[in-house]
C-alpha atoms as a PDB file:
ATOM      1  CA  UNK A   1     -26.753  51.009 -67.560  1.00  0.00           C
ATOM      2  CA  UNK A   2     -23.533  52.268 -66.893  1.00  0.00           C
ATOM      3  CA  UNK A   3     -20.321  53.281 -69.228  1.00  0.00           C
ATOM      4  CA  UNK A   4     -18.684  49.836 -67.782  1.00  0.00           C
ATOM      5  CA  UNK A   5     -21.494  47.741 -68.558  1.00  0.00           C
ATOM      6  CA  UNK A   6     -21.474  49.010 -72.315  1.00  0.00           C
ATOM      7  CA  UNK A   7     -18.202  47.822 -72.897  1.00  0.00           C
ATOM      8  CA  UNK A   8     -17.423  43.933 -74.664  1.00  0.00           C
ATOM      9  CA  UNK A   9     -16.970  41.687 -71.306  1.00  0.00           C
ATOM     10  CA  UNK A  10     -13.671  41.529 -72.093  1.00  0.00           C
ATOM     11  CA  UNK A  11     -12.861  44.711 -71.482  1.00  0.00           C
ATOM     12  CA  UNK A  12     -14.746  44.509 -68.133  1.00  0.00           C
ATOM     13  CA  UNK A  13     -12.373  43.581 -65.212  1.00  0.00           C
ATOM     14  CA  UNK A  14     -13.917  40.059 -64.205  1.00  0.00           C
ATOM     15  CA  UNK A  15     -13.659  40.444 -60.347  1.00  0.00           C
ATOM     16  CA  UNK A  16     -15.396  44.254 -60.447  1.00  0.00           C
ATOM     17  CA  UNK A  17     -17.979  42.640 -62.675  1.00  0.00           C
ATOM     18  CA  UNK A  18     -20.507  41.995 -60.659  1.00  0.00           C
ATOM     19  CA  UNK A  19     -19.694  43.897 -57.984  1.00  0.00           C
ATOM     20  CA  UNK A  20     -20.015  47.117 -59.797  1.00  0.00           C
ATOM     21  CA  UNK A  21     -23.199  46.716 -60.135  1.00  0.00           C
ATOM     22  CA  UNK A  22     -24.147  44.793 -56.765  1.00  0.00           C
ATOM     23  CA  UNK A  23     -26.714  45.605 -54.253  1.00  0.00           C
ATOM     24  CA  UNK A  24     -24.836  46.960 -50.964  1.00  0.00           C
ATOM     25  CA  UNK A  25     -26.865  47.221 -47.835  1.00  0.00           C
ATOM     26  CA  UNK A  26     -25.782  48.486 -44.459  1.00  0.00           C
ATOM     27  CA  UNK A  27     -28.055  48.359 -41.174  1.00  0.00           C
ATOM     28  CA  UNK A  28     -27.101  49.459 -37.537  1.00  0.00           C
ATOM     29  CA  UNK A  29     -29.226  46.998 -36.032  1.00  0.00           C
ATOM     30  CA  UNK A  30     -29.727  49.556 -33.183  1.00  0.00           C
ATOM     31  CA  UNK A  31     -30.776  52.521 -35.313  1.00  0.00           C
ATOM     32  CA  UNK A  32     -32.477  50.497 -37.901  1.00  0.00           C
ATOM     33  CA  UNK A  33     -30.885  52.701 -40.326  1.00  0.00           C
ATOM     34  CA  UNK A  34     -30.759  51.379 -43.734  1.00  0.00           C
ATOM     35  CA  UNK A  35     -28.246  51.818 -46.762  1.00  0.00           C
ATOM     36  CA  UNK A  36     -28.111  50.167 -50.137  1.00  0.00           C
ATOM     37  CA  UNK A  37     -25.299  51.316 -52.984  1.00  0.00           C
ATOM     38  CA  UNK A  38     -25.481  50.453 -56.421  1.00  0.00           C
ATOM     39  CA  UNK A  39     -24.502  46.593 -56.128  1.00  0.00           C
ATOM     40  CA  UNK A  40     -26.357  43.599 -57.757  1.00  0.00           C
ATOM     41  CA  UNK A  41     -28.199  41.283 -55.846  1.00  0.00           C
ATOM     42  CA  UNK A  42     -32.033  41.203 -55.875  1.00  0.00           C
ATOM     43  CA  UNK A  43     -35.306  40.093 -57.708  1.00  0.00           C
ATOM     44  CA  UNK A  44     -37.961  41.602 -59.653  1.00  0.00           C
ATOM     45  CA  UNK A  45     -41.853  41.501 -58.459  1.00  0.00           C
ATOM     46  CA  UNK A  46     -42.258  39.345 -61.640  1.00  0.00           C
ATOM     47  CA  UNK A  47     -39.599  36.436 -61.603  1.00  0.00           C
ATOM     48  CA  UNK A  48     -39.550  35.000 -64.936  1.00  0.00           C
ATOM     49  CA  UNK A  49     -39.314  31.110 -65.001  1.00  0.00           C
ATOM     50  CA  UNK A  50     -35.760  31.030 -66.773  1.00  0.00           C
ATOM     51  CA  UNK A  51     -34.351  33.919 -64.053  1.00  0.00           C
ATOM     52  CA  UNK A  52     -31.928  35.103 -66.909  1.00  0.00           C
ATOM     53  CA  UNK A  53     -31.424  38.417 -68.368  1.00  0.00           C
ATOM     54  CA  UNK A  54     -29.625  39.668 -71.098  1.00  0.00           C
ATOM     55  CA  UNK A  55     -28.286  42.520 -69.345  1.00  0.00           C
ATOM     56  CA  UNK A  56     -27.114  43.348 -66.166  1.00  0.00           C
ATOM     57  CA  UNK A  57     -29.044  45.457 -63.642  1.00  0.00           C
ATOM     58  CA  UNK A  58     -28.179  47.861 -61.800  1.00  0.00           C
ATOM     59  CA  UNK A  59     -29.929  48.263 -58.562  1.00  0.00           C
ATOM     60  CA  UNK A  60     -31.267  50.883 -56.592  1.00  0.00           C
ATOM     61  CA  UNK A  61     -29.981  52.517 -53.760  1.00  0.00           C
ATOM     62  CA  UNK A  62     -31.992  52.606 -50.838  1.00  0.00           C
ATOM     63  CA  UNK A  63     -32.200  53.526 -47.227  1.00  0.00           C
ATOM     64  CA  UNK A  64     -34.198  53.024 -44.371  1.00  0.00           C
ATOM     65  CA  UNK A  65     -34.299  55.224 -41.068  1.00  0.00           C
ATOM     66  CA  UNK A  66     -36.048  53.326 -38.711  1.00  0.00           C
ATOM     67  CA  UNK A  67     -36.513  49.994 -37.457  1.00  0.00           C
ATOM     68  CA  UNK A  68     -39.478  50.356 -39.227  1.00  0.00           C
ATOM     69  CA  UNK A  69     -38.799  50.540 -42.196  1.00  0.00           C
ATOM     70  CA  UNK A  70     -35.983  48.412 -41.977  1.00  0.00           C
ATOM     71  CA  UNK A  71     -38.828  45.443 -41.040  1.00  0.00           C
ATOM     72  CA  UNK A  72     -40.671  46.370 -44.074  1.00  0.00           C
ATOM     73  CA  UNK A  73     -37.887  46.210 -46.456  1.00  0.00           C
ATOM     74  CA  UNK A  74     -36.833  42.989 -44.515  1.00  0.00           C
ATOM     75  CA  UNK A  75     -40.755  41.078 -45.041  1.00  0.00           C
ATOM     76  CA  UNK A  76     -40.965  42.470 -48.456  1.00  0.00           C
ATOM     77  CA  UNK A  77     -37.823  40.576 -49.465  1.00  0.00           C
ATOM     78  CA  UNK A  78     -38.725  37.586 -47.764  1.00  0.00           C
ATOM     79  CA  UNK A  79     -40.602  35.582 -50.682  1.00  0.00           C
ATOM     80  CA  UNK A  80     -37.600  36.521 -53.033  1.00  0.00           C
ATOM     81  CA  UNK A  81     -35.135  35.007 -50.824  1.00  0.00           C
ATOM     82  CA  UNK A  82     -37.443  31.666 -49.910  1.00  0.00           C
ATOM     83  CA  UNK A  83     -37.271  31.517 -54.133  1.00  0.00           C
ATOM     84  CA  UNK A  84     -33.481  32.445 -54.574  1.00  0.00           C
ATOM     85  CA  UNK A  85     -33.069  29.772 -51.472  1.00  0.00           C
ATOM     86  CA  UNK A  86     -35.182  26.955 -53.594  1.00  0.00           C
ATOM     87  CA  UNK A  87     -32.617  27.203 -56.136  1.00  0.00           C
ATOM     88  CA  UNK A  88     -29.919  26.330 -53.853  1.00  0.00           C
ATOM     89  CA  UNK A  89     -29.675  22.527 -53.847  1.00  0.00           C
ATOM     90  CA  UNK A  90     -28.944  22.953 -58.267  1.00  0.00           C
ATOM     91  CA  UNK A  91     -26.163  26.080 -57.894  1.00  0.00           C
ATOM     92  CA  UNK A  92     -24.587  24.108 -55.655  1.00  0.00           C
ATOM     93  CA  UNK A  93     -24.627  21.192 -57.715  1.00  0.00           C
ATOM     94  CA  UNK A  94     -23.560  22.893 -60.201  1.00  0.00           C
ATOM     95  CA  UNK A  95     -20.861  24.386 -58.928  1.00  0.00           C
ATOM     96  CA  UNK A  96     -19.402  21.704 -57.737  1.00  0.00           C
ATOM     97  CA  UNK A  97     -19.359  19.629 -60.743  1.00  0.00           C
ATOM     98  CA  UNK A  98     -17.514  22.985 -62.015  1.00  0.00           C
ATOM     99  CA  UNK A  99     -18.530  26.450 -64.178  1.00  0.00           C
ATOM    100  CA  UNK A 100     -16.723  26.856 -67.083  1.00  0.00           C
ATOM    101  CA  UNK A 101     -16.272  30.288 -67.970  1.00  0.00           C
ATOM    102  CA  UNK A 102     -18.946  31.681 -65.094  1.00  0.00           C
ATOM    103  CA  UNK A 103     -18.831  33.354 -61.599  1.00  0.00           C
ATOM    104  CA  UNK A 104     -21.125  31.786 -58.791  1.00  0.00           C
ATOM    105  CA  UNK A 105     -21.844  35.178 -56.346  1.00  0.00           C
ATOM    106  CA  UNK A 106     -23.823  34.246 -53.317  1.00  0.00           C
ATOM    107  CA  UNK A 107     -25.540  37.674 -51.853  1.00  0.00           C
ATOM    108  CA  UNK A 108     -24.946  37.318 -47.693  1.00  0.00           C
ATOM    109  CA  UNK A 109     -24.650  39.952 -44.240  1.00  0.00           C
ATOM    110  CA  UNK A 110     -21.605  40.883 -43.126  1.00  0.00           C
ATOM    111  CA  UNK A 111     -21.338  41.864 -40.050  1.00  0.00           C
ATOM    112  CA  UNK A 112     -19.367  44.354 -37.366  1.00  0.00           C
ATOM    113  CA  UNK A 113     -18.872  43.383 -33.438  1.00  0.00           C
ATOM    114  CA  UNK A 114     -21.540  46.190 -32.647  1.00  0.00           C
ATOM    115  CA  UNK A 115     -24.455  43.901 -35.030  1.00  0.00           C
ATOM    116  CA  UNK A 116     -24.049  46.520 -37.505  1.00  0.00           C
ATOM    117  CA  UNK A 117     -24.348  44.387 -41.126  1.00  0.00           C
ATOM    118  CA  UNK A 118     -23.980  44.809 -44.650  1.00  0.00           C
ATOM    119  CA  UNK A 119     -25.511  42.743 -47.257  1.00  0.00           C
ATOM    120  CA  UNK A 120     -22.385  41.726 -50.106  1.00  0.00           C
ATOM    121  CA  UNK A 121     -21.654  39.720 -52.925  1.00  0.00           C
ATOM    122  CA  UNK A 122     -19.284  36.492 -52.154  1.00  0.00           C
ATOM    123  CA  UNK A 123     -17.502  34.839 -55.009  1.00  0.00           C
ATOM    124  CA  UNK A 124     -17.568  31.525 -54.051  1.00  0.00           C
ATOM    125  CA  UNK A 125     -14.769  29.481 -54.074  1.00  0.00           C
ATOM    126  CA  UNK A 126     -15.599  27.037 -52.028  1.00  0.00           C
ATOM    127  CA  UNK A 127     -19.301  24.929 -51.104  1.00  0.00           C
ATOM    128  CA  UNK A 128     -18.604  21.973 -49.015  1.00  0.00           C
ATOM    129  CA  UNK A 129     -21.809  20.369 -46.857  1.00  0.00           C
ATOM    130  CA  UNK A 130     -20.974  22.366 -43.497  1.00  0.00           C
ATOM    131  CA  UNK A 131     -19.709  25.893 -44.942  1.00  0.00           C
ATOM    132  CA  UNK A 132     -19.248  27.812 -47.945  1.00  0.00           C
ATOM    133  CA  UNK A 133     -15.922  29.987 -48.374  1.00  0.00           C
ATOM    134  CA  UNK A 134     -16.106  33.364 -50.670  1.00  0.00           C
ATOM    135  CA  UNK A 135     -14.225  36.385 -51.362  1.00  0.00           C
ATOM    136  CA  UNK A 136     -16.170  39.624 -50.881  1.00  0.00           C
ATOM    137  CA  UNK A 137     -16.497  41.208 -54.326  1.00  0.00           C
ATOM    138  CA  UNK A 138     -18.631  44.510 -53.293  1.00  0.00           C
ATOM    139  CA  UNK A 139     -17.208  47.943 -52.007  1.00  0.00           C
ATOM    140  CA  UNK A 140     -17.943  47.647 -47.982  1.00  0.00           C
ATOM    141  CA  UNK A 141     -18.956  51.181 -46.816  1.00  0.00           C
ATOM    142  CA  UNK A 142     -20.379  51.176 -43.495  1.00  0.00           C
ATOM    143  CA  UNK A 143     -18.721  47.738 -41.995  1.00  0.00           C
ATOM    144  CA  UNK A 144     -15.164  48.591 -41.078  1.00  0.00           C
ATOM    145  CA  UNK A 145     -14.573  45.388 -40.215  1.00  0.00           C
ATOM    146  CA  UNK A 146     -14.681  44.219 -43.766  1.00  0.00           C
ATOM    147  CA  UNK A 147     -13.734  44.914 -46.926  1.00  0.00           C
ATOM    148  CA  UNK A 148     -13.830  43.517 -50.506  1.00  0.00           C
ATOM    149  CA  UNK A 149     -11.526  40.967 -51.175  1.00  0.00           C
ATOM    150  CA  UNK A 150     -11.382  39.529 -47.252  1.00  0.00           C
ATOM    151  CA  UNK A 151     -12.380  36.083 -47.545  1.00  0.00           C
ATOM    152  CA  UNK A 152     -15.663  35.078 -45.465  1.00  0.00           C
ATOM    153  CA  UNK A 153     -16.627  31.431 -44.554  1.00  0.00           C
ATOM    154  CA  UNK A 154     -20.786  31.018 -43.414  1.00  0.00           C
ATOM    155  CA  UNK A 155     -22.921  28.704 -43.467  1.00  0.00           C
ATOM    156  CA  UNK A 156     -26.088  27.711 -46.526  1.00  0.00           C
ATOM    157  CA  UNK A 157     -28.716  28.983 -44.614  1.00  0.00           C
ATOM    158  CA  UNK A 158     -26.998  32.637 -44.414  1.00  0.00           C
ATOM    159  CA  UNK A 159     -27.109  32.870 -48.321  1.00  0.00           C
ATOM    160  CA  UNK A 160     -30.136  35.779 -49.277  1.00  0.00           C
ATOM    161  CA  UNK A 161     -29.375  35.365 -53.161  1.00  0.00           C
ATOM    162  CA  UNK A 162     -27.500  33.802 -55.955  1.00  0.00           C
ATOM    163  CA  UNK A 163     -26.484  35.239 -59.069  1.00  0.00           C
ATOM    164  CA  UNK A 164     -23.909  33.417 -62.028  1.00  0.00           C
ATOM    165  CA  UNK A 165     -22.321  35.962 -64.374  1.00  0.00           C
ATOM    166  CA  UNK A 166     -21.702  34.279 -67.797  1.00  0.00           C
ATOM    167  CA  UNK A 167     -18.737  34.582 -69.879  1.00  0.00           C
ATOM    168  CA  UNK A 168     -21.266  36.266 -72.707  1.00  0.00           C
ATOM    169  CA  UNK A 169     -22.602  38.992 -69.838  1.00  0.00           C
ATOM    170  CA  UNK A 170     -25.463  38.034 -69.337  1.00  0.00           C
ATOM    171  CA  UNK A 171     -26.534  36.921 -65.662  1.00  0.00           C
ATOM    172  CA  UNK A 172     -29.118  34.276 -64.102  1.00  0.00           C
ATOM    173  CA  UNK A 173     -30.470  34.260 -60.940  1.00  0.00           C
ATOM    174  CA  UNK A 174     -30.246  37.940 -58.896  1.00  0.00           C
ATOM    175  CA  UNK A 175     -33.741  37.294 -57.357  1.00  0.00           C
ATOM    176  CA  UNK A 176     -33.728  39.771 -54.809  1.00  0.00           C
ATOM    177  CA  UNK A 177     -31.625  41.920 -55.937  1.00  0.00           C
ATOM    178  CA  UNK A 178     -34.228  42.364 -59.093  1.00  0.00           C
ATOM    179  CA  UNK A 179     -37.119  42.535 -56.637  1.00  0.00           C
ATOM    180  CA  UNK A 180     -35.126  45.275 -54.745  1.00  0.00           C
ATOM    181  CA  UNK A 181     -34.882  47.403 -58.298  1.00  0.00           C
ATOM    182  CA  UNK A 182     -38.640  48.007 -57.919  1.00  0.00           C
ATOM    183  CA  UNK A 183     -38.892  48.241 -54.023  1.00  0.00           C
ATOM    184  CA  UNK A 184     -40.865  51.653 -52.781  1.00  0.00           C
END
């Protein structure tokens, strides 16, 4: 845990909550090199039936460097996000009926015009039936053509994760970005 995430929440600036501690991941789809920062966003190999925690994680960094390993990484996560995305249809439910005193983060790519992506927090602000509209709350490192606090519009089927910061600190959802803590 960090020096931040020790402090009461109010003390905590609400739009760098989450995104200090966000899972960040950057791939040259060419190179098939890999990057990850210490950003929130993914699940742990265990996914307990509430997905809350009283803390929040931080996750590992991580990086890939070849196409390889960037496929390995990519199947490994794929039965976190299928569970993060069976969750959907109730976040955005919920969200739309309104969340007192919490912040809906959807984990998506970003991408360059060369394919190059990262994968970023969204705040969502937004969720109609067509799109959803965010504001990127994670540093961007290796996607110039981005950076936190641009506004992003995509489409459901683009969202990897979910996570809802609560006005106590404590956080539900973060499937893959839990799963991603313990990833070797």
């Amino acid at each position: 845990m960090s020096s931040s995430d020790k402090l009461p929440q109010k003390s905590r600036p609400k739009s760098r909550n989450l995104a200090s501690s966000a899972i960040l991941i950057v791939l040259a789809a060419s190179s098939g090199f890999l990057f990850a920062n210490n950003y929130p966003s993914r699940a742990v190999p265990h996914v307990p039936e509430t997905l809350e925690t009283t803390t929040q994680p931080l996750d590992n960094s991580m990086r890939t460097t070849s196409e390889a390993e960037t496929s390995r990484l990519d199947k490994a996560m794929q039965p976190y996000v299928v569970k993060a995305r069976a969750g959907l249809p109730g976040i955005r439910k919920r969200f739309n009926a309104g969340m007192k005193d919490e912040v809906l983060m959807l984990t998506v790519r970003v991408y360059d015009p060369n394919g190059k992506y990262e994968q970023v927090f969204a705040t969502v602000k937004k969720w109609d039936e067509k799109e959803i509209t965010g504001t990127i709350a994670s540093d961007v490192m290796g996607i110039k053509s981005h950076k936190m606090g641009d506004e992003i519009t995509f489409p459901e089927k683009d969202i990897l994760d979910w996570t809802i910061e609560k006005s106590d600190g404590t956080e539900e959802g973060n499937v893959v970005g839990n799963f991603l803590n313990t990833f070797k």
